[in-house]
Protein backbone atom coordinates (compact mmCIF):
# COMPACT_ATOMS: atom_id res chain seq x y z
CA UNK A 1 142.36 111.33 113.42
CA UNK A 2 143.51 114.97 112.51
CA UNK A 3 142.54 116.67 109.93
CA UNK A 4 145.53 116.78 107.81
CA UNK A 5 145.59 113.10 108.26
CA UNK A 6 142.09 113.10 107.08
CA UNK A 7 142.25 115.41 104.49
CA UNK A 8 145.23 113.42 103.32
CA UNK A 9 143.35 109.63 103.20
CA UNK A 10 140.71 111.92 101.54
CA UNK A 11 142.81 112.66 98.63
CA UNK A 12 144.18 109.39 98.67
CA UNK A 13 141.32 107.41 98.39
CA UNK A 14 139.98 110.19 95.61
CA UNK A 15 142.75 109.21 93.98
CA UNK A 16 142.12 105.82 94.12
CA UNK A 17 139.00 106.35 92.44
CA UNK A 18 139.82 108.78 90.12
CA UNK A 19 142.64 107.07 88.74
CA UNK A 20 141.12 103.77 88.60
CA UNK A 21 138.26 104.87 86.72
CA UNK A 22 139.18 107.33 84.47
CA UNK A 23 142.16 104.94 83.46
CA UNK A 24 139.50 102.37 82.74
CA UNK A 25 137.49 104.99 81.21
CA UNK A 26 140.84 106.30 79.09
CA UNK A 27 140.81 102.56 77.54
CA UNK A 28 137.42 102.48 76.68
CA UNK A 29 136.98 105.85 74.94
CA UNK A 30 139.79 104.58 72.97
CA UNK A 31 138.04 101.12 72.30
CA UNK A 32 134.61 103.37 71.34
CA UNK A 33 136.30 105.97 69.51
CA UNK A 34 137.46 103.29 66.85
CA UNK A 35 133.95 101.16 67.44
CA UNK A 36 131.94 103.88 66.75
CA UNK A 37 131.63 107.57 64.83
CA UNK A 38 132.54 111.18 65.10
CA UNK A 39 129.08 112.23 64.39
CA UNK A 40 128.09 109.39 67.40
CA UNK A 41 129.94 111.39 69.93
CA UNK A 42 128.71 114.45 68.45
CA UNK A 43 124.73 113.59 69.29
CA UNK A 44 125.66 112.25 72.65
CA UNK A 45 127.18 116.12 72.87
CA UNK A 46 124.11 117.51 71.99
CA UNK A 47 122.48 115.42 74.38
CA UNK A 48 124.51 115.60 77.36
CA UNK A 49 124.79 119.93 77.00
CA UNK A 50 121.14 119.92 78.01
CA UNK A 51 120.79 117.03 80.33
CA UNK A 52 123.79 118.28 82.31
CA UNK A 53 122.84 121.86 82.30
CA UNK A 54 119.59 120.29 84.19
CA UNK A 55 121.26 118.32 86.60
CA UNK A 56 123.04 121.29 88.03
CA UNK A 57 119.43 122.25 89.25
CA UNK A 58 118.41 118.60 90.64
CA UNK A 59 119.49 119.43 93.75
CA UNK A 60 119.40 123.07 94.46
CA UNK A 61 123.20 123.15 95.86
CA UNK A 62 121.85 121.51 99.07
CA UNK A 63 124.61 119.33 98.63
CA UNK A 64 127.40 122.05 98.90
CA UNK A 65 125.02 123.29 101.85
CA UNK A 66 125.17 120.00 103.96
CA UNK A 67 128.73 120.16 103.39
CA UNK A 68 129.32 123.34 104.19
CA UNK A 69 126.22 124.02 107.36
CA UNK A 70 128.67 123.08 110.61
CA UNK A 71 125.26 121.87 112.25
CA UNK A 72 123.47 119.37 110.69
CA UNK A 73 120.43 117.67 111.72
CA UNK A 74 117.72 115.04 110.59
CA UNK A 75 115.61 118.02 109.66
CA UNK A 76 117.83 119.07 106.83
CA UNK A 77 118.95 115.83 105.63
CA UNK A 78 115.12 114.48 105.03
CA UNK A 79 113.97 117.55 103.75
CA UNK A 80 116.68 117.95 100.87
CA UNK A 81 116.20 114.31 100.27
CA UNK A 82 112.33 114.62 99.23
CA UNK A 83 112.46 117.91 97.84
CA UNK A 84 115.51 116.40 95.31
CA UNK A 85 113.71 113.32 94.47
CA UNK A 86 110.27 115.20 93.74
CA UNK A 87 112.79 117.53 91.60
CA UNK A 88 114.12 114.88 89.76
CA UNK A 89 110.85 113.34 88.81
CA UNK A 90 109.78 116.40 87.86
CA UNK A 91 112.87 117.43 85.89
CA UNK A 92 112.69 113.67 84.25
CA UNK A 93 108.67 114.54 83.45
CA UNK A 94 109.49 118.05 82.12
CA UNK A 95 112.68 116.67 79.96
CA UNK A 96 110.85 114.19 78.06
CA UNK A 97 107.83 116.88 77.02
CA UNK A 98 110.16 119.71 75.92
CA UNK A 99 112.86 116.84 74.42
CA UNK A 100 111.25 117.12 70.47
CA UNK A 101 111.98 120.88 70.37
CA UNK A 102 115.70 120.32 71.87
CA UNK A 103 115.71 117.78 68.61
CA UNK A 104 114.45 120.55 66.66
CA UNK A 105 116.82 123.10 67.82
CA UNK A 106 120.03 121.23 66.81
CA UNK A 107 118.14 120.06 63.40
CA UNK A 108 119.17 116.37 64.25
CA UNK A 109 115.93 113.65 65.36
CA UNK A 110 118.16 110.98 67.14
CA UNK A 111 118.54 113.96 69.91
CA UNK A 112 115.26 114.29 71.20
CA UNK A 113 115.07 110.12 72.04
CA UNK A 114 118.32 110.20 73.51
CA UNK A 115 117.81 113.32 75.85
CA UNK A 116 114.84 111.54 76.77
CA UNK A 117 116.48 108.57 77.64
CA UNK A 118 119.40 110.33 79.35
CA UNK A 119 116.96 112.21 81.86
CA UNK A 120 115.90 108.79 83.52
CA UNK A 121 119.52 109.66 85.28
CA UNK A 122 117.69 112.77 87.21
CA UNK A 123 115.51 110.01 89.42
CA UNK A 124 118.75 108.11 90.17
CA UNK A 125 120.88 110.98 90.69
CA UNK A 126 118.15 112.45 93.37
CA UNK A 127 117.86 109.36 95.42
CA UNK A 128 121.77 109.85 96.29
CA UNK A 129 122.18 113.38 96.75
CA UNK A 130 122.01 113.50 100.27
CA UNK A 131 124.21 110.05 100.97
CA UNK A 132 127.05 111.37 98.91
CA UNK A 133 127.15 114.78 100.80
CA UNK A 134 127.13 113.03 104.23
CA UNK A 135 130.22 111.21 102.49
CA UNK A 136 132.03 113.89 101.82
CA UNK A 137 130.96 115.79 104.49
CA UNK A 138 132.61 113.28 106.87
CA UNK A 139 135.32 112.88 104.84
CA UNK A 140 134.82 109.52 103.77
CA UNK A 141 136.23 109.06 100.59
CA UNK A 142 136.83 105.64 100.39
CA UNK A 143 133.34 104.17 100.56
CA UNK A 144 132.69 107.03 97.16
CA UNK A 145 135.93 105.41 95.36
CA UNK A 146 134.19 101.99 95.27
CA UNK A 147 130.45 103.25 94.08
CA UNK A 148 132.66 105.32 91.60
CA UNK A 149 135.18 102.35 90.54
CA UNK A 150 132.07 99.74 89.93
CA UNK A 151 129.40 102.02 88.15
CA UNK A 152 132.62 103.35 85.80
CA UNK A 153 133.53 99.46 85.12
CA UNK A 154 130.19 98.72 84.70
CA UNK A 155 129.00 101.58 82.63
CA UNK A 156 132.07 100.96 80.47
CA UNK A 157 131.82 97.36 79.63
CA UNK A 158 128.39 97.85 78.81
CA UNK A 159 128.93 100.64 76.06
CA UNK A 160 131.76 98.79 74.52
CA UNK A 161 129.49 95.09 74.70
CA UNK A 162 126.42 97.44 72.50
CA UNK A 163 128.85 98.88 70.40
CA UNK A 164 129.92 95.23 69.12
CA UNK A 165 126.57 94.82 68.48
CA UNK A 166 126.36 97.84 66.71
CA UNK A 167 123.86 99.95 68.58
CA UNK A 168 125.86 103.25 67.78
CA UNK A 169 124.98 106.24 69.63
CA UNK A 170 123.14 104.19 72.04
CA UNK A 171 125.71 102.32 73.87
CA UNK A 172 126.73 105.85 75.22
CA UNK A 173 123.39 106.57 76.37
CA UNK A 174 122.28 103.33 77.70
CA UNK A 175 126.56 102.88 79.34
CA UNK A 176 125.38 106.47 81.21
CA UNK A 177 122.05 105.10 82.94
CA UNK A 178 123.68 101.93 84.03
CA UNK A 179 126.61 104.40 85.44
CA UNK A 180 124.26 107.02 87.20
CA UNK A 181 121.61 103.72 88.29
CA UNK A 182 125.18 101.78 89.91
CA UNK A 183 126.07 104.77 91.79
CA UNK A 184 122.87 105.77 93.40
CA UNK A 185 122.42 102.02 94.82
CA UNK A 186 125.56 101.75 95.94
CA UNK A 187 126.03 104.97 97.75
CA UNK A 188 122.37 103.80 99.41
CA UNK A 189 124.69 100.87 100.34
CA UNK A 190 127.64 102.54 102.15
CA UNK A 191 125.78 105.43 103.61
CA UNK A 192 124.10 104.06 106.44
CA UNK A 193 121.99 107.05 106.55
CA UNK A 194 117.89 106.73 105.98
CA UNK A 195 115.33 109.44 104.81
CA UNK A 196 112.46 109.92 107.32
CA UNK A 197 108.95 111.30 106.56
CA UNK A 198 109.89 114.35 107.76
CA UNK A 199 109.33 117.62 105.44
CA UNK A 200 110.43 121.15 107.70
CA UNK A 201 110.63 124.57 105.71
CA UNK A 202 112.53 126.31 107.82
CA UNK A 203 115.16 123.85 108.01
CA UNK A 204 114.85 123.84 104.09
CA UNK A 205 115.37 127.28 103.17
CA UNK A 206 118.65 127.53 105.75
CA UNK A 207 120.20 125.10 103.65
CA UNK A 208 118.49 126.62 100.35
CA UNK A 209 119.97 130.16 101.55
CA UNK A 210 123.12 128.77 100.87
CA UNK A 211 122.00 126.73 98.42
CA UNK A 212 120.78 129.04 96.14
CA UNK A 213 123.81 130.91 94.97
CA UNK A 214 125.60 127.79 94.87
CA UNK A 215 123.04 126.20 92.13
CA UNK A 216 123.05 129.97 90.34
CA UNK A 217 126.53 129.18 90.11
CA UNK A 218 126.90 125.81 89.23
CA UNK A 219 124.07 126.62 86.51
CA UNK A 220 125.91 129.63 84.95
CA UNK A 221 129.47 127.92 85.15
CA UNK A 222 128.08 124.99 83.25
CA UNK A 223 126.56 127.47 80.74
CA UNK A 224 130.23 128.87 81.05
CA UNK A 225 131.86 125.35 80.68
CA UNK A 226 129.25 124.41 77.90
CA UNK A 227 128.27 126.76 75.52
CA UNK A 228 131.15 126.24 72.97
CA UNK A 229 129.42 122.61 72.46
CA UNK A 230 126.05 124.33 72.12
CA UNK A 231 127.28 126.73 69.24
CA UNK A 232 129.26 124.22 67.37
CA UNK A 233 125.99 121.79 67.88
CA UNK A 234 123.89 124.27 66.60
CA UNK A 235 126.04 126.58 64.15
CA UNK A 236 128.33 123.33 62.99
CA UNK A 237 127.35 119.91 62.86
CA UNK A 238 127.60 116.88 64.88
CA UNK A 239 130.49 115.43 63.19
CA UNK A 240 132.68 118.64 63.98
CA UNK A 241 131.17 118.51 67.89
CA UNK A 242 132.24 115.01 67.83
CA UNK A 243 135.68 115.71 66.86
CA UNK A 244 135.94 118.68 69.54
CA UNK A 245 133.90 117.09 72.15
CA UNK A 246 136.72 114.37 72.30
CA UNK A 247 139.72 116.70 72.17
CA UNK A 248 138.30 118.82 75.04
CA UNK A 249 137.92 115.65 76.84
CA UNK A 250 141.44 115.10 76.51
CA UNK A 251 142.73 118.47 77.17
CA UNK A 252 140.73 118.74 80.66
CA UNK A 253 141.25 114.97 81.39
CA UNK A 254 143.81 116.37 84.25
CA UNK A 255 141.37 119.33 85.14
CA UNK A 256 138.65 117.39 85.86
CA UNK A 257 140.07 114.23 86.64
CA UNK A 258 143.58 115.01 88.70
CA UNK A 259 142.10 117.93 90.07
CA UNK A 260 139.03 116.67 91.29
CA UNK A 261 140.58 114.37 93.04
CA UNK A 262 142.10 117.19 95.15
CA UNK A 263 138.92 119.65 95.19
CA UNK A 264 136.94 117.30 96.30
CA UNK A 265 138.66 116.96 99.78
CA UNK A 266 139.20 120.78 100.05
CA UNK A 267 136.09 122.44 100.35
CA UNK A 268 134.95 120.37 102.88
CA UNK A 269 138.53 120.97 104.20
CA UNK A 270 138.85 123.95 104.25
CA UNK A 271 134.94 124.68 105.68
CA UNK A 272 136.92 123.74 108.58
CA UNK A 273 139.46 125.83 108.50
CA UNK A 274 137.41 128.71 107.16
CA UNK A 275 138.28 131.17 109.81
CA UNK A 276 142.26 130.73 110.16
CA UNK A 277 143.35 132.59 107.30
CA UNK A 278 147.02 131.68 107.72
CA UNK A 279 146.06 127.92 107.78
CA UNK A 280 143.41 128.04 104.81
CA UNK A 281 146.33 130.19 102.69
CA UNK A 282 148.86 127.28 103.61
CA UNK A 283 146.50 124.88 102.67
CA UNK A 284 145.84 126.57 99.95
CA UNK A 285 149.39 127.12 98.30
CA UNK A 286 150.18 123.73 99.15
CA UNK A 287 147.35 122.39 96.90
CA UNK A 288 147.86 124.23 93.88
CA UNK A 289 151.37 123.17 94.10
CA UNK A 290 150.41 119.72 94.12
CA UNK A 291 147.85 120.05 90.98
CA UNK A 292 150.30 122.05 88.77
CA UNK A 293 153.13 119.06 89.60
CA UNK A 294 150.82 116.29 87.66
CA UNK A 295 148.37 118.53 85.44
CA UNK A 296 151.06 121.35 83.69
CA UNK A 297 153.89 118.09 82.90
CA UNK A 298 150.98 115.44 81.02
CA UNK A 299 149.08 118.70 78.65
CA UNK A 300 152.63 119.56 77.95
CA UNK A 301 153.42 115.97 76.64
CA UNK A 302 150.22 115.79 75.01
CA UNK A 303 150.46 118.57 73.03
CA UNK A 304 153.79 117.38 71.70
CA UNK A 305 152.83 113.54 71.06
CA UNK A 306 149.06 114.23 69.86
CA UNK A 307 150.01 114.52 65.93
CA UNK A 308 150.90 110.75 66.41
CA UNK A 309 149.26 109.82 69.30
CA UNK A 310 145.41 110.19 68.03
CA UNK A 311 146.05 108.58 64.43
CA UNK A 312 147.29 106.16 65.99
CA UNK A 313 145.32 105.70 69.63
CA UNK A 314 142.32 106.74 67.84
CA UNK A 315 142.52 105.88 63.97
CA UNK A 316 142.49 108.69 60.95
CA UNK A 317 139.15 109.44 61.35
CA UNK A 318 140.50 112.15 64.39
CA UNK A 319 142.84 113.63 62.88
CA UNK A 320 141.29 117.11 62.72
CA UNK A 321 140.88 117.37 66.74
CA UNK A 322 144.82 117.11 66.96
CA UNK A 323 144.99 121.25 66.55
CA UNK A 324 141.95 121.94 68.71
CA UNK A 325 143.40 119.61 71.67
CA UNK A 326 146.41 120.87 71.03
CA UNK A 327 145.19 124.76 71.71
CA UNK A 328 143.09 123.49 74.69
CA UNK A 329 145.65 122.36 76.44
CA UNK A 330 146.94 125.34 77.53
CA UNK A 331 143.07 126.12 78.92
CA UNK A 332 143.60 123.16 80.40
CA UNK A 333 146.43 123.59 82.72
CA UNK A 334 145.18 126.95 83.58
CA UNK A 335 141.98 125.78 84.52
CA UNK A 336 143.16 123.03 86.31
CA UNK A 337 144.53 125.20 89.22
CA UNK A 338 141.77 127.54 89.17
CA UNK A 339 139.08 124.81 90.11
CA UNK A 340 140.70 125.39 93.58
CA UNK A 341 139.26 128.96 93.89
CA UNK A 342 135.78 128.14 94.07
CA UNK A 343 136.58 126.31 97.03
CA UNK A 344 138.01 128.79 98.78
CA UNK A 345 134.82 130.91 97.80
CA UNK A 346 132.91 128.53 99.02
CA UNK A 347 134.33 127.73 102.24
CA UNK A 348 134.74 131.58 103.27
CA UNK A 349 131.38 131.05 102.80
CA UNK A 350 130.90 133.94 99.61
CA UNK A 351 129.21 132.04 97.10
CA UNK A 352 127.44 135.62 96.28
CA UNK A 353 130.71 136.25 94.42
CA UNK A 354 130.96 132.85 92.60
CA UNK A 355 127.80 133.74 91.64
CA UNK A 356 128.61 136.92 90.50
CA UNK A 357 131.63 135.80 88.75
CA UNK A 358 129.78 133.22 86.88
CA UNK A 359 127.28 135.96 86.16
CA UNK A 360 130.19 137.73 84.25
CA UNK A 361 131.44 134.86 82.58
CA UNK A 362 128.06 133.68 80.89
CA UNK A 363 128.00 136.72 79.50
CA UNK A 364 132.11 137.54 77.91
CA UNK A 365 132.42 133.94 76.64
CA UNK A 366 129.98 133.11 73.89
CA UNK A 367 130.76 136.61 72.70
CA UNK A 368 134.06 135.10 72.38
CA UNK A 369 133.02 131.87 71.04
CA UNK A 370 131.09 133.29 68.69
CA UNK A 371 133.67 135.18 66.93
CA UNK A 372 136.06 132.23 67.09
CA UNK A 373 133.53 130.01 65.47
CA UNK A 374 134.06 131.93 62.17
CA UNK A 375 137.03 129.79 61.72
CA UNK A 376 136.08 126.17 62.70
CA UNK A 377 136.38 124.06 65.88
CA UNK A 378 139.82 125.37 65.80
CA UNK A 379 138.86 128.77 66.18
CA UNK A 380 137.01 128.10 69.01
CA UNK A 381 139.67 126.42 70.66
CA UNK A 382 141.62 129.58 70.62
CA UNK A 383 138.74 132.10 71.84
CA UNK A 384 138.09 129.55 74.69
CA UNK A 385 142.03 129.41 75.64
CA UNK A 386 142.54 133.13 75.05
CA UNK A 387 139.14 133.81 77.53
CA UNK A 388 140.67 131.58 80.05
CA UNK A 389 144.30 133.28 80.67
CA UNK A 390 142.50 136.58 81.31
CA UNK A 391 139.60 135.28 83.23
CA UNK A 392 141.90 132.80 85.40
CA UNK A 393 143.74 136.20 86.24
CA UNK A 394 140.55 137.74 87.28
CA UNK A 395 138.57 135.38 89.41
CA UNK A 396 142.34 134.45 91.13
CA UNK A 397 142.74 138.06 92.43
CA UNK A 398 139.14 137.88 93.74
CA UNK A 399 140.34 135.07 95.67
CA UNK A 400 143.77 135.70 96.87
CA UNK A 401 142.04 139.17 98.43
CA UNK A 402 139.51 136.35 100.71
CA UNK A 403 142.79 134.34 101.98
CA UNK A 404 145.38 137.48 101.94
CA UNK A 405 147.28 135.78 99.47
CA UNK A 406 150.14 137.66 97.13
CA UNK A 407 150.15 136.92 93.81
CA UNK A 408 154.58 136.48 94.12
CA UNK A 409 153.52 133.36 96.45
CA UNK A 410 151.04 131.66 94.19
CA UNK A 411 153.39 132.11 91.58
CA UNK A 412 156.42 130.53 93.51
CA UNK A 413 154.16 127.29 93.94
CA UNK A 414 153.78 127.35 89.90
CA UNK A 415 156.44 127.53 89.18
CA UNK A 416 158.66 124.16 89.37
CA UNK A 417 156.02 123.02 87.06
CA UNK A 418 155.66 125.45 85.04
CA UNK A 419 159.62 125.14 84.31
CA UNK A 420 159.99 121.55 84.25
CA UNK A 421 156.88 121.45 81.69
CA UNK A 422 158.49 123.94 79.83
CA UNK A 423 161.75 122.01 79.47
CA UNK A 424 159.66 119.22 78.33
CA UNK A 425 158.16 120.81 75.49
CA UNK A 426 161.86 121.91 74.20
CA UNK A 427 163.36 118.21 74.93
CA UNK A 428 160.92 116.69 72.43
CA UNK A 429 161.01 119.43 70.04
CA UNK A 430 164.63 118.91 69.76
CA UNK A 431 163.63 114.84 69.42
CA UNK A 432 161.34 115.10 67.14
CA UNK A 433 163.86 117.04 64.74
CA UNK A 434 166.01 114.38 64.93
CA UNK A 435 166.39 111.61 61.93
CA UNK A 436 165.76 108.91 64.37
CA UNK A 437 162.29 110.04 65.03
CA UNK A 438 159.57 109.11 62.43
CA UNK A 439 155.90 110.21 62.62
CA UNK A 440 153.21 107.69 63.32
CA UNK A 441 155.76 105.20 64.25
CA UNK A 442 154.45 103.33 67.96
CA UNK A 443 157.91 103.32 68.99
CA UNK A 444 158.78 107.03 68.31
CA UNK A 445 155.65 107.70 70.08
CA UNK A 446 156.40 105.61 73.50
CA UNK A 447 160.25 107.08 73.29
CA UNK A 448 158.96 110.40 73.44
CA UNK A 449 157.05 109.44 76.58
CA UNK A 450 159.71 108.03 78.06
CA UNK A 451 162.04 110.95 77.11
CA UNK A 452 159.46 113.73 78.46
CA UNK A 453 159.50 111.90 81.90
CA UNK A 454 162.62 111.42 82.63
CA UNK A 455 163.37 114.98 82.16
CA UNK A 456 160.49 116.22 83.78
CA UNK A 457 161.46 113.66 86.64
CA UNK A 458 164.87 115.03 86.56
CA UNK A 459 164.02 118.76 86.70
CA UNK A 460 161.68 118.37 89.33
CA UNK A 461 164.31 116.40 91.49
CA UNK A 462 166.28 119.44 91.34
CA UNK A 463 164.04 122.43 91.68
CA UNK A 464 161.18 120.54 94.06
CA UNK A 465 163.72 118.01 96.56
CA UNK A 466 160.92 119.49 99.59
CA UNK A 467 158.13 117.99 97.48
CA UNK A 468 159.50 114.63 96.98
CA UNK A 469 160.02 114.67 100.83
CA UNK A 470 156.13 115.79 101.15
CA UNK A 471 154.84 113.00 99.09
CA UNK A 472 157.03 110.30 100.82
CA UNK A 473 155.54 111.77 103.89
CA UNK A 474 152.02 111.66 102.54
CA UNK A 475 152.55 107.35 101.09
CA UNK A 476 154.44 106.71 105.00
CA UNK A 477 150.88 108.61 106.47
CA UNK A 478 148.53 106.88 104.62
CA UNK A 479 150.32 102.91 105.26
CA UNK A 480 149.35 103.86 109.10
């Protein structure tokens, strides 16, 4: 099989997955978000900002490594399988000690049990590190769709079942262990690979060489990605987190979603192709084009539908996230293409400057943040939004000098989007100043759907004919 044609079954069984599950996942934030409380989500925030930020140690970036290391032995696979699992215990061990002063820290008790409870996910999340990395590495996407479609179903019906019952904040945590617990069987299940008793150092600190700036990375983008929720936890309260952790949800549901499904098939894509410059920058231009065609048109309806569409998806009790997501939309479509560039980092094989870059960015951002956060969750919408045009700019320059890429050429693959999205925006303004639209109305709401569609649908026919050829090339590929 080539590897366009691989690359191609890659994204389309990523998409699968993603779609499948974060649809699923769509209906049952909605079904929680009424169930439960702002202040619910708010904890599980807390929670999650320090749990997370020590998951992106668990495994060192010996993942990315496997991925990226062209030869790959036994040696390297068993020894980044014991060193993650005696990392995770370890992590888990360390977590649970330290978890009373994270409680402390936020001023709220109910954290401390539930980061506790939450770190049981490091153990799980070891066990697999290695199996999903051989998955990707091999570009076998399909067998990761199912483990990710049945831990999300799972994981979902579980939450919503506790939250019947009334368990609160703890059918979030206890929905997340059954999710990370599903995955790491399952991925034992369709990776045929076994760990032997086989510990070598050298082999370990090839990979870790590699490795190393990728977790320094990883770490400091996190920090980068998360420190708005650690202010507002600590400087706010958890009812305000709750209300913003749910609008950024929504605002980078098609950056980490949508565009996942794409960057998760292009780094080890283009590791391939890292040394044909002309193919990588085709490659390249051809998947940002494809992000900004779904991402730019659905943040561009969302930020004209969300003054009725979270009242009435998500009850009153929301209503003061509807500025925020509105604001962090636009960070959202700009992020979504940029996720791209760390694969191209990556696969050129620099992840000194990722690391670098992140470096920067832990530094300018809470500086930001923390002058935004003068003026509410809203505020900080704006400082994060304002941080990302300019840094976007930046770290795409960096990149475009790796591949030899002009910025005229990235900006030609932007731009049907960016156009049709833009006529969007201006089609329902002019709707929703008519005396046939009311507010909060279901049926205002689903017109102005099916109004922002059709145009974009329209638009795009006109300005992007070669990309509706691509993508009925891409459906003919994959029914072979």
């Amino acid at each position: 099989m080539s590897l366009m044609k691989s690359a191609t079954r890659g994204v389309f069984w990523s998409g699968i997955s993603q779609f499948s599950t974060q649809m699923y996942q769509f209906i049952v934030i909605i079904v929680l978000a009424r169930l439960l409380y702002p202040e619910d989500f708010g904890i599980i925030g807390m929670a999650v900002i320090f749990t997370g930020l020590v998951q992106t140690i668990n495994e060192l970036g010996l993942s990315a490594a496997i991925i990226q290391k062209k030869n790959i032995n036994d040696n390297h696979l068993s020894t980044s399988f014991w060193i993650s699992l005696g990392l995770g215990i370890s992590l888990f061990i360390t977590t649970v000690i330290i978890s009373p002063y994270i409680a402390d820290f936020f001023k709220n008790e109910l954290v401390g049990p539930v980061v506790s409870v939450l770190s049981i996910g490091f153990i799980f999340g070891s066990c697999s590190v290695v199996h999903r990395s051989l998955l990707q590495k091999n570009i076998e996407f399909k067998k990761i769709a199912i483990t990710e479609i049945v831990a999300s179903v799972m994981s979902g019906s579980l939450s919503i079942i506790l939250a019947l019952f009334g368990f609160g904040v703890w059918s979030l945590v206890f929905g997340t262990i059954l999710s990370n617990f599903t995955r790491s069987v399952l991925l034992w299940k369709v990776c045929t690979w076994r760990p032997s008793m086989t510990f070598d150092l050298t082999s370990f600190k090839e990979l870790f060489s590699f490795g190393a700036h990728v977790m320094g990375s990883r770490f400091l983008n996190y920090i980068d990605s998360n420190i708005d929720y650690l202010l507002i936890g600590k400087f706010l309260s958890a009812t305000a987190l709750g209300h913003y952790t749910l609008a950024y949800q929504l605002s980078t549901f098609p950056l980490t979603r949508i565009s996942s499904i794409i960057t998760s098939v292009t780094f080890p894509t283009f590791s391939i192709i890292q040394d044909d410059n002309d193919t990588l920058r085709y490659a390249y231009l051809k998947v940002i084009k494809y992000i900004s065609t779904i991402t730019f048109p659905l943040l561009a309806g969302l930020i004209m539908v969300a003054p009725d569409f979270i009242p009435i998806a998500f009850g009153e009790k929301w209503a003061p996230m509807i500025v925020p997501l509105q604001i962090l939309c636009v960070a959202g479509a700009l992020k979504s293409v940029g996720t791209t560039v760390g694969s191209i980092l990556l696969s050129k094989g620099r992840s000194d400057i990722q690391f670098k870059w992140n470096v920067f960015t832990a530094i300018v951002l809470p500086i930001a943040i923390l002058i935004g956060i003068r003026y509410g969750i809203t505020g900080v919408a704006m400082a994060i939004t304002m941080m990302s045009f300019l840094l976007c700019l930046i770290i795409q320059s960096i990149a475009n000098n790796l591949i030899n890429l002009n910025f005229s050429d990235y900006f030609k693959a932007l731009y049907p989007a960016t156009i049709g999205s833009i006529l969007v925006i201006i089609s329902l303004l002019i709707y929703q100043k008519l005396s046939i639209y009311n507010h909060l109305d279901i049926f205002s709401l689903t017109s102005s759907i099916i109004i922002g569609v059709l145009v974009y649908m329209l638009v795009m026919r006109i300005m992007a004919k070669d990309l509706f050829i691509e993508i009925k090339v891409l459906i003919t590929d994959m029914r072979k």
